[in-house]
N, C-alpha and C. Protein backbone atom coordinates (compact mmCIF):
# COMPACT_ATOMS: atom_id res chain seq x y z
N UNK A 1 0.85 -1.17 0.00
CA UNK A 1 0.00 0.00 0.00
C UNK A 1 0.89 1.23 0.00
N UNK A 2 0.31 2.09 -0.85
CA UNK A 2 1.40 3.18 -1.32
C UNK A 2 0.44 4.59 -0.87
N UNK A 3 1.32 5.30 0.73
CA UNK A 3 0.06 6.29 0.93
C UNK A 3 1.35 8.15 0.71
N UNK A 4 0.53 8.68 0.28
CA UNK A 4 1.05 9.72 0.10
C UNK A 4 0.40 10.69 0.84
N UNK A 5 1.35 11.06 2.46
CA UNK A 5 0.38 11.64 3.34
C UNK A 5 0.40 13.39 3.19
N UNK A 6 -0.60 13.92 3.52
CA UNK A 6 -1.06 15.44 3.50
C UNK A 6 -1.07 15.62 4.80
N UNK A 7 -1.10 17.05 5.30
CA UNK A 7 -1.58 17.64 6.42
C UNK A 7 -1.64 18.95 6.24
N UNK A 8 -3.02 19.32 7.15
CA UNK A 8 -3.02 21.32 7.18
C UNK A 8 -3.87 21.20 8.60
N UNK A 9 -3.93 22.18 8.89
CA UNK A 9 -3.97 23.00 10.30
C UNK A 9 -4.26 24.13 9.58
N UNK A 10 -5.49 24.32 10.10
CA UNK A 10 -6.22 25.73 10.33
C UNK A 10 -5.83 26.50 11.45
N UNK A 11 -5.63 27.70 11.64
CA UNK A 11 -5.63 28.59 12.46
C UNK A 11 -5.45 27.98 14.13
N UNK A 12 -4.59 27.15 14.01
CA UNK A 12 -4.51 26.46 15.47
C UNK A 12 -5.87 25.53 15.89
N UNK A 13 -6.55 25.24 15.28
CA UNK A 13 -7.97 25.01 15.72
C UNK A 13 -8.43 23.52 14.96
N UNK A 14 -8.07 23.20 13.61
CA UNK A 14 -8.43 22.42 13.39
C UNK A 14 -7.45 21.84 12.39
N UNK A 15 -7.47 19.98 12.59
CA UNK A 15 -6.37 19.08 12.10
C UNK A 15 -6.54 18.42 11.18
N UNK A 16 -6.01 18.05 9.71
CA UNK A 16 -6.62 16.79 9.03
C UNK A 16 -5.03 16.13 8.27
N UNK A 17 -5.03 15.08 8.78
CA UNK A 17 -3.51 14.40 8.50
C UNK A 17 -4.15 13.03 7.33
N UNK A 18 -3.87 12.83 6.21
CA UNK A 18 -4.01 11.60 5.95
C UNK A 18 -3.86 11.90 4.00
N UNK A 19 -4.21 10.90 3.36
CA UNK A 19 -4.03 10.43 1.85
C UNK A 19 -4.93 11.43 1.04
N UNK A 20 -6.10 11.85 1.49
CA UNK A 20 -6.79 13.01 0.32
C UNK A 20 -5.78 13.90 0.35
N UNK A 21 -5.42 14.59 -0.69
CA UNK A 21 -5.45 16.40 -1.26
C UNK A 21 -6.56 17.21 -0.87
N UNK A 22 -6.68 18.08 -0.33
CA UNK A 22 -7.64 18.92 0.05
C UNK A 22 -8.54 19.90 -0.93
N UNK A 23 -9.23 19.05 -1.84
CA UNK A 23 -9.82 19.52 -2.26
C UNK A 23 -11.27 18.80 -2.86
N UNK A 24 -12.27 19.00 -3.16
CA UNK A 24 -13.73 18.40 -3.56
C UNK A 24 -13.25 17.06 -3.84
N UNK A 25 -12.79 16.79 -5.34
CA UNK A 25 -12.36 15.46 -5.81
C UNK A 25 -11.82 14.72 -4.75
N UNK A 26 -11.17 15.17 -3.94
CA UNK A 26 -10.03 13.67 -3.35
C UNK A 26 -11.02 13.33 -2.34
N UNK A 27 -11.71 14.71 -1.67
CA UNK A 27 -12.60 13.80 -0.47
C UNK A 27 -13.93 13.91 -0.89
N UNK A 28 -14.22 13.28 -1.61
CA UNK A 28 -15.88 12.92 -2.20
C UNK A 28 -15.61 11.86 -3.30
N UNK A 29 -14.72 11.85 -3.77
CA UNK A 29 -14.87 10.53 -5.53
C UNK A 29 -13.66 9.72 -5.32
N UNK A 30 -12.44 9.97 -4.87
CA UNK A 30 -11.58 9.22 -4.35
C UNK A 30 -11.54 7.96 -3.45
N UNK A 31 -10.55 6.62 -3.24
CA UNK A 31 -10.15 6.34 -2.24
C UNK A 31 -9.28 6.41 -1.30
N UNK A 32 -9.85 7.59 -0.36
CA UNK A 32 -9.06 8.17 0.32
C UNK A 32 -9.56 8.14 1.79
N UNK A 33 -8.23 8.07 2.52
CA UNK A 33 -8.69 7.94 4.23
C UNK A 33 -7.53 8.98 5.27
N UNK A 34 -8.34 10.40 6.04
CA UNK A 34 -8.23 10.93 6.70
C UNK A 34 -8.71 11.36 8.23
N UNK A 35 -7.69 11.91 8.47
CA UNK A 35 -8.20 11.89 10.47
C UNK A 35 -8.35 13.36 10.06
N UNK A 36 -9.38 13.70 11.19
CA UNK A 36 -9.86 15.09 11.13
C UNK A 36 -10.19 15.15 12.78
N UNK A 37 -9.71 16.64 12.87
CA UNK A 37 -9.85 16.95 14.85
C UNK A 37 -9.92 18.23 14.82
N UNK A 38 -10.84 18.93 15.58
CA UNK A 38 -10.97 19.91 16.04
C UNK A 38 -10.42 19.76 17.63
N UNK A 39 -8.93 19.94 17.84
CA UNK A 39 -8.88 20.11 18.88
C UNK A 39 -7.45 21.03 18.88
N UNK A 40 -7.29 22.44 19.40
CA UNK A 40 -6.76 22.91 19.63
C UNK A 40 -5.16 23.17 19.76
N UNK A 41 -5.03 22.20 20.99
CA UNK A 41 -3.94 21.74 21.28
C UNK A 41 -2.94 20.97 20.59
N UNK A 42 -3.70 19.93 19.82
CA UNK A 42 -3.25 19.03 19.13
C UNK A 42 -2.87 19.79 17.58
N UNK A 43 -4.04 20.87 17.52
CA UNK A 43 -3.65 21.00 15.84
C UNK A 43 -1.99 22.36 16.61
N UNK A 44 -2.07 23.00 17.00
CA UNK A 44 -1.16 23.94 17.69
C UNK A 44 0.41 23.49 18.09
N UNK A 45 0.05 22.27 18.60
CA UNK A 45 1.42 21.42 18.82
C UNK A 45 1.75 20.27 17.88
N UNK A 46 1.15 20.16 16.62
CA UNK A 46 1.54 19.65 15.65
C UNK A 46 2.14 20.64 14.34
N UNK A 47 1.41 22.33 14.24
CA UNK A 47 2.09 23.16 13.32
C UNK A 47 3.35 23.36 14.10
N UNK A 48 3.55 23.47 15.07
CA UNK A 48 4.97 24.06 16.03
C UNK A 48 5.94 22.65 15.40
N UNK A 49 5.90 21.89 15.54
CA UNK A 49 6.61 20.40 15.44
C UNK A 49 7.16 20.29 14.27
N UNK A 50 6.07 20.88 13.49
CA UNK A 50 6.86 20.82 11.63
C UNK A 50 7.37 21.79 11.40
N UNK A 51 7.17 22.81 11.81
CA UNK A 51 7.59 24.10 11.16
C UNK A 51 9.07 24.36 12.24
N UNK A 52 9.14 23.73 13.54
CA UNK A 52 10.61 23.27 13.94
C UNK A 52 11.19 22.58 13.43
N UNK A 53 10.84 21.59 12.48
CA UNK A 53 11.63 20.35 11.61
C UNK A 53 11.70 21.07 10.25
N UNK A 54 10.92 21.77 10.15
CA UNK A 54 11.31 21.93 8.26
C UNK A 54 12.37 23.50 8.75
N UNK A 55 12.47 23.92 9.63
CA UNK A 55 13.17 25.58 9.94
C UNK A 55 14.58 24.86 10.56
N UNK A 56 14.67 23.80 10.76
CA UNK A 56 15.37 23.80 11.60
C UNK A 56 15.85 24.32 12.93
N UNK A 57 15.17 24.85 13.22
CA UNK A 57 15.10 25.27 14.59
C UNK A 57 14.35 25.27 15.92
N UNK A 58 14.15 25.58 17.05
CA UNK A 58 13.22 24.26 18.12
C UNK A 58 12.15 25.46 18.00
N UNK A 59 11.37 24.49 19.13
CA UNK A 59 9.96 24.78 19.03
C UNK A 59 9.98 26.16 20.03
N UNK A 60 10.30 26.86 20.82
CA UNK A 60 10.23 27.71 21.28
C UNK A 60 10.78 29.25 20.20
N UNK A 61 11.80 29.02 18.98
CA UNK A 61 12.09 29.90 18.12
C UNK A 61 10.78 30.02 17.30
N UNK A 62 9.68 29.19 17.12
CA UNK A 62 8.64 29.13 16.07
C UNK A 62 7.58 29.26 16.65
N UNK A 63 7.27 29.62 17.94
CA UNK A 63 6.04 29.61 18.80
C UNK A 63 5.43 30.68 18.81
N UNK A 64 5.87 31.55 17.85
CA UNK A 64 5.63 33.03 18.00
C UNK A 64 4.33 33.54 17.08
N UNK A 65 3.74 34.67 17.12
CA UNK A 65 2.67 34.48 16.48
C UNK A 65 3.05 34.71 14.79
N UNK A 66 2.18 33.27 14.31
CA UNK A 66 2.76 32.57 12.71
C UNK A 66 2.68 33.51 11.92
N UNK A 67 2.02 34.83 11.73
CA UNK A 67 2.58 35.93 10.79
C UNK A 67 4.10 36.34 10.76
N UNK A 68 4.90 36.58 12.02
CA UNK A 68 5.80 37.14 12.17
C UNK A 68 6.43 35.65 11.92
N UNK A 69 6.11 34.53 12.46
CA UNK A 69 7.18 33.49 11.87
C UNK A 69 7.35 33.51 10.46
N UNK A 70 6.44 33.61 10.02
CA UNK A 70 6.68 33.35 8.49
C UNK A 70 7.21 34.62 8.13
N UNK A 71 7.23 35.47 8.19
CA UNK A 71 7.98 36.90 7.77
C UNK A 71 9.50 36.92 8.43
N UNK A 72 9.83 37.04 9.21
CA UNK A 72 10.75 36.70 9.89
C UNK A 72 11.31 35.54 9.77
N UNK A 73 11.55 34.29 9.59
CA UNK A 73 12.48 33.40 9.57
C UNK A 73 11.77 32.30 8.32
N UNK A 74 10.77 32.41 8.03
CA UNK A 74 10.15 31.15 6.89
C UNK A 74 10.44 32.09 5.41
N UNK A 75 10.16 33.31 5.17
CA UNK A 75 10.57 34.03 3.75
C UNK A 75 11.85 34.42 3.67
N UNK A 76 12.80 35.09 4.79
CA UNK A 76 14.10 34.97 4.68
C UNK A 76 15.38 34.01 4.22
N UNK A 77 14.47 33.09 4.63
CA UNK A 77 15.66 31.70 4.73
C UNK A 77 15.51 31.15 3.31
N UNK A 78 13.91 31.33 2.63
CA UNK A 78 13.64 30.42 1.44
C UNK A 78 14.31 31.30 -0.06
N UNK A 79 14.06 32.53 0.26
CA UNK A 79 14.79 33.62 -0.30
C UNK A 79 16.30 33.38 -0.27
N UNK A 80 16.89 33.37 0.49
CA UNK A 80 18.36 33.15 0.79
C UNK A 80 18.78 32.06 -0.03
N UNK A 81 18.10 30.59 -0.11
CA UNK A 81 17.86 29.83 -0.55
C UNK A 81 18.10 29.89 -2.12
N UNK A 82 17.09 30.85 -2.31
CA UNK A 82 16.63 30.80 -4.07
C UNK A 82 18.03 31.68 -4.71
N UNK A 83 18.39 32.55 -3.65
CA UNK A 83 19.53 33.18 -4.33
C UNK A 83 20.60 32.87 -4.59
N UNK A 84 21.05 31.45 -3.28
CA UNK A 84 22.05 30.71 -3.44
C UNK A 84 22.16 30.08 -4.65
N UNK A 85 20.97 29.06 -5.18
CA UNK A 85 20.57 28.73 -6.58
C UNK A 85 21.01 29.83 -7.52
N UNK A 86 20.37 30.58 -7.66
CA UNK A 86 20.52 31.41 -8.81
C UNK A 86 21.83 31.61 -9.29
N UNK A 87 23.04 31.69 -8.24
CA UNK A 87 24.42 32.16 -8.45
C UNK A 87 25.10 30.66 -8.47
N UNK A 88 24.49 29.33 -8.53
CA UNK A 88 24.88 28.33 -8.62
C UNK A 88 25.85 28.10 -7.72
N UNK A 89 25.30 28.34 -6.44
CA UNK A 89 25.86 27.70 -4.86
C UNK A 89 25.01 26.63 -4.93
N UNK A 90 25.27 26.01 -3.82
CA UNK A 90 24.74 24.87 -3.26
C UNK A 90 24.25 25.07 -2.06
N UNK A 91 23.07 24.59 -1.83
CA UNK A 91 21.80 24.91 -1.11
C UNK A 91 22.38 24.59 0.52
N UNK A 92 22.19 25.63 1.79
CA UNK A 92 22.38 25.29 2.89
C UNK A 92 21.38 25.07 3.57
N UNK A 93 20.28 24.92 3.16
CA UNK A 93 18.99 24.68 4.04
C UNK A 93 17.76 24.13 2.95
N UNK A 94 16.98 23.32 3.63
CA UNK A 94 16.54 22.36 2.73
C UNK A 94 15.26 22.54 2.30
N UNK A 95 14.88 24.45 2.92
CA UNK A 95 13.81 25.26 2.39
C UNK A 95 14.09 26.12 1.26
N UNK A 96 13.31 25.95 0.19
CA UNK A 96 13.97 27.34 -0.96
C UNK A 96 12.65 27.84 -1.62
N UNK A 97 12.98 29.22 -1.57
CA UNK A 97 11.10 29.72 -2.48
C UNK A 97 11.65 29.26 -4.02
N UNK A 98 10.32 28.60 -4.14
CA UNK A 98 10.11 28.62 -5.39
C UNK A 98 9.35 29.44 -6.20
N UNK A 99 10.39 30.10 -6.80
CA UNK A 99 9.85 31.22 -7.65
C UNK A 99 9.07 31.52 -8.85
N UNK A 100 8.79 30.40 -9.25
CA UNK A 100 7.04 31.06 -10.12
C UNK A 100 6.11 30.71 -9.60
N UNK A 101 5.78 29.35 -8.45
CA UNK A 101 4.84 29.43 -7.87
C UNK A 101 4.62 30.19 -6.69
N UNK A 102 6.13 30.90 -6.24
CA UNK A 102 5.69 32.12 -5.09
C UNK A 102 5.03 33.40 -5.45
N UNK A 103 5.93 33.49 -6.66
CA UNK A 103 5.25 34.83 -7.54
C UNK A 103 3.67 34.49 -7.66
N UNK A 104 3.20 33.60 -8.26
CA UNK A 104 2.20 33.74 -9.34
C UNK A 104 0.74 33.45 -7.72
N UNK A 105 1.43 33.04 -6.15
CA UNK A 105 1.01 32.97 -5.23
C UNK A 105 0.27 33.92 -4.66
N UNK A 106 0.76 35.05 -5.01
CA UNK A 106 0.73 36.29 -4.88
C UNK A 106 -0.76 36.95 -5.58
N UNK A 107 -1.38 36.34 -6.51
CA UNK A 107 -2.43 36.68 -7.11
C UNK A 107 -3.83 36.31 -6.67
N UNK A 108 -3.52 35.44 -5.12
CA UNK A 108 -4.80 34.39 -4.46
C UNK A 108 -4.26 35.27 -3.16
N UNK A 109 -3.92 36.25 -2.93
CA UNK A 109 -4.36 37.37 -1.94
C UNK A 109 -5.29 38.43 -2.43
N UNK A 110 -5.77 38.45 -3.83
CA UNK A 110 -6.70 39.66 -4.31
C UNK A 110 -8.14 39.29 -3.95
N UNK A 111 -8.99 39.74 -4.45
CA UNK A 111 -10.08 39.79 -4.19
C UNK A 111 -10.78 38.12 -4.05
N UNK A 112 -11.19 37.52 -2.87
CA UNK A 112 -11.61 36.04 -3.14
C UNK A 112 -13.02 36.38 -2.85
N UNK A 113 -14.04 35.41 -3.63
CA UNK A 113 -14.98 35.13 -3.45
C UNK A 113 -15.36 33.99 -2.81
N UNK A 114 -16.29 33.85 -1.95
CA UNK A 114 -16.92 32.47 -1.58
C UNK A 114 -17.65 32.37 -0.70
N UNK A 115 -18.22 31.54 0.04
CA UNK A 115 -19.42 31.57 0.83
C UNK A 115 -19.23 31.28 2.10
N UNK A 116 -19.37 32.26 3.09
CA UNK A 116 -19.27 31.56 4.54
C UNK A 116 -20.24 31.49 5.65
N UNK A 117 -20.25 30.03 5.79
CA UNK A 117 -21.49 29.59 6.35
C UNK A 117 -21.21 29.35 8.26
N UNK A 118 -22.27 30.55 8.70
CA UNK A 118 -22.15 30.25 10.23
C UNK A 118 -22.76 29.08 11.23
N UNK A 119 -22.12 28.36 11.63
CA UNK A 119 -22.54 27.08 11.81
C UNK A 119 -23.74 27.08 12.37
């Protein structure tokens, strides 16, 4: 059995680890099997855990509130990264922006439409 695992974390609040892609198709027409949790703690101390493993650095450097992590040490480093590439160094960290899908990323901050339903 060949599983190709996903995970996202909402806003500290909610967890879904498992084989769908997150989107209509994988969890409605697919065979696909995921854990899903609304629990706090768990989704909170599982973004801290990765984002210490993929930063390399511990969980108390990344605990900070995730805007400023990611501005501060997640775009710096991937940047640093892409530039090393560009001048044909060799990569010191095993994060690098990728640059047409960071750029073109940039266009799903404009105006979104969609429907939000209060429970």
């Amino acid at each position: 059995v060949y599983v190709h695992a996903k995970i996202a974390v909402v806003d500290d609040e909610w967890l879904t680890l498992g084989s769908a892609n997150l989107n209509e198709h994988s969890f409605f027409n697919d065979s696909e099997m995921n854990v899903v949790t609304c629990d706090p703690r768990l989704a909170r101390e599982t973004r801290l855990r990765l984002w210490a493993e993929h930063l390399e650095l511990s969980i108390e450097q990344v605990s900070g509130d995730p805007a400023h992590v990611i501005d501060e040490l997640w775009r710096p480093i991937a940047t640093e990264q892409l530039e090393r590439r560009r001048r044909g160094e060799p990569q010191t960290h095993r994060l690098s922006e990728l640059a047409g899908v960071s750029r073109r990323s940039m266009a799903l901050l404009g105006p979104l439409h969609g429907l939000v339903v209060d429970g």
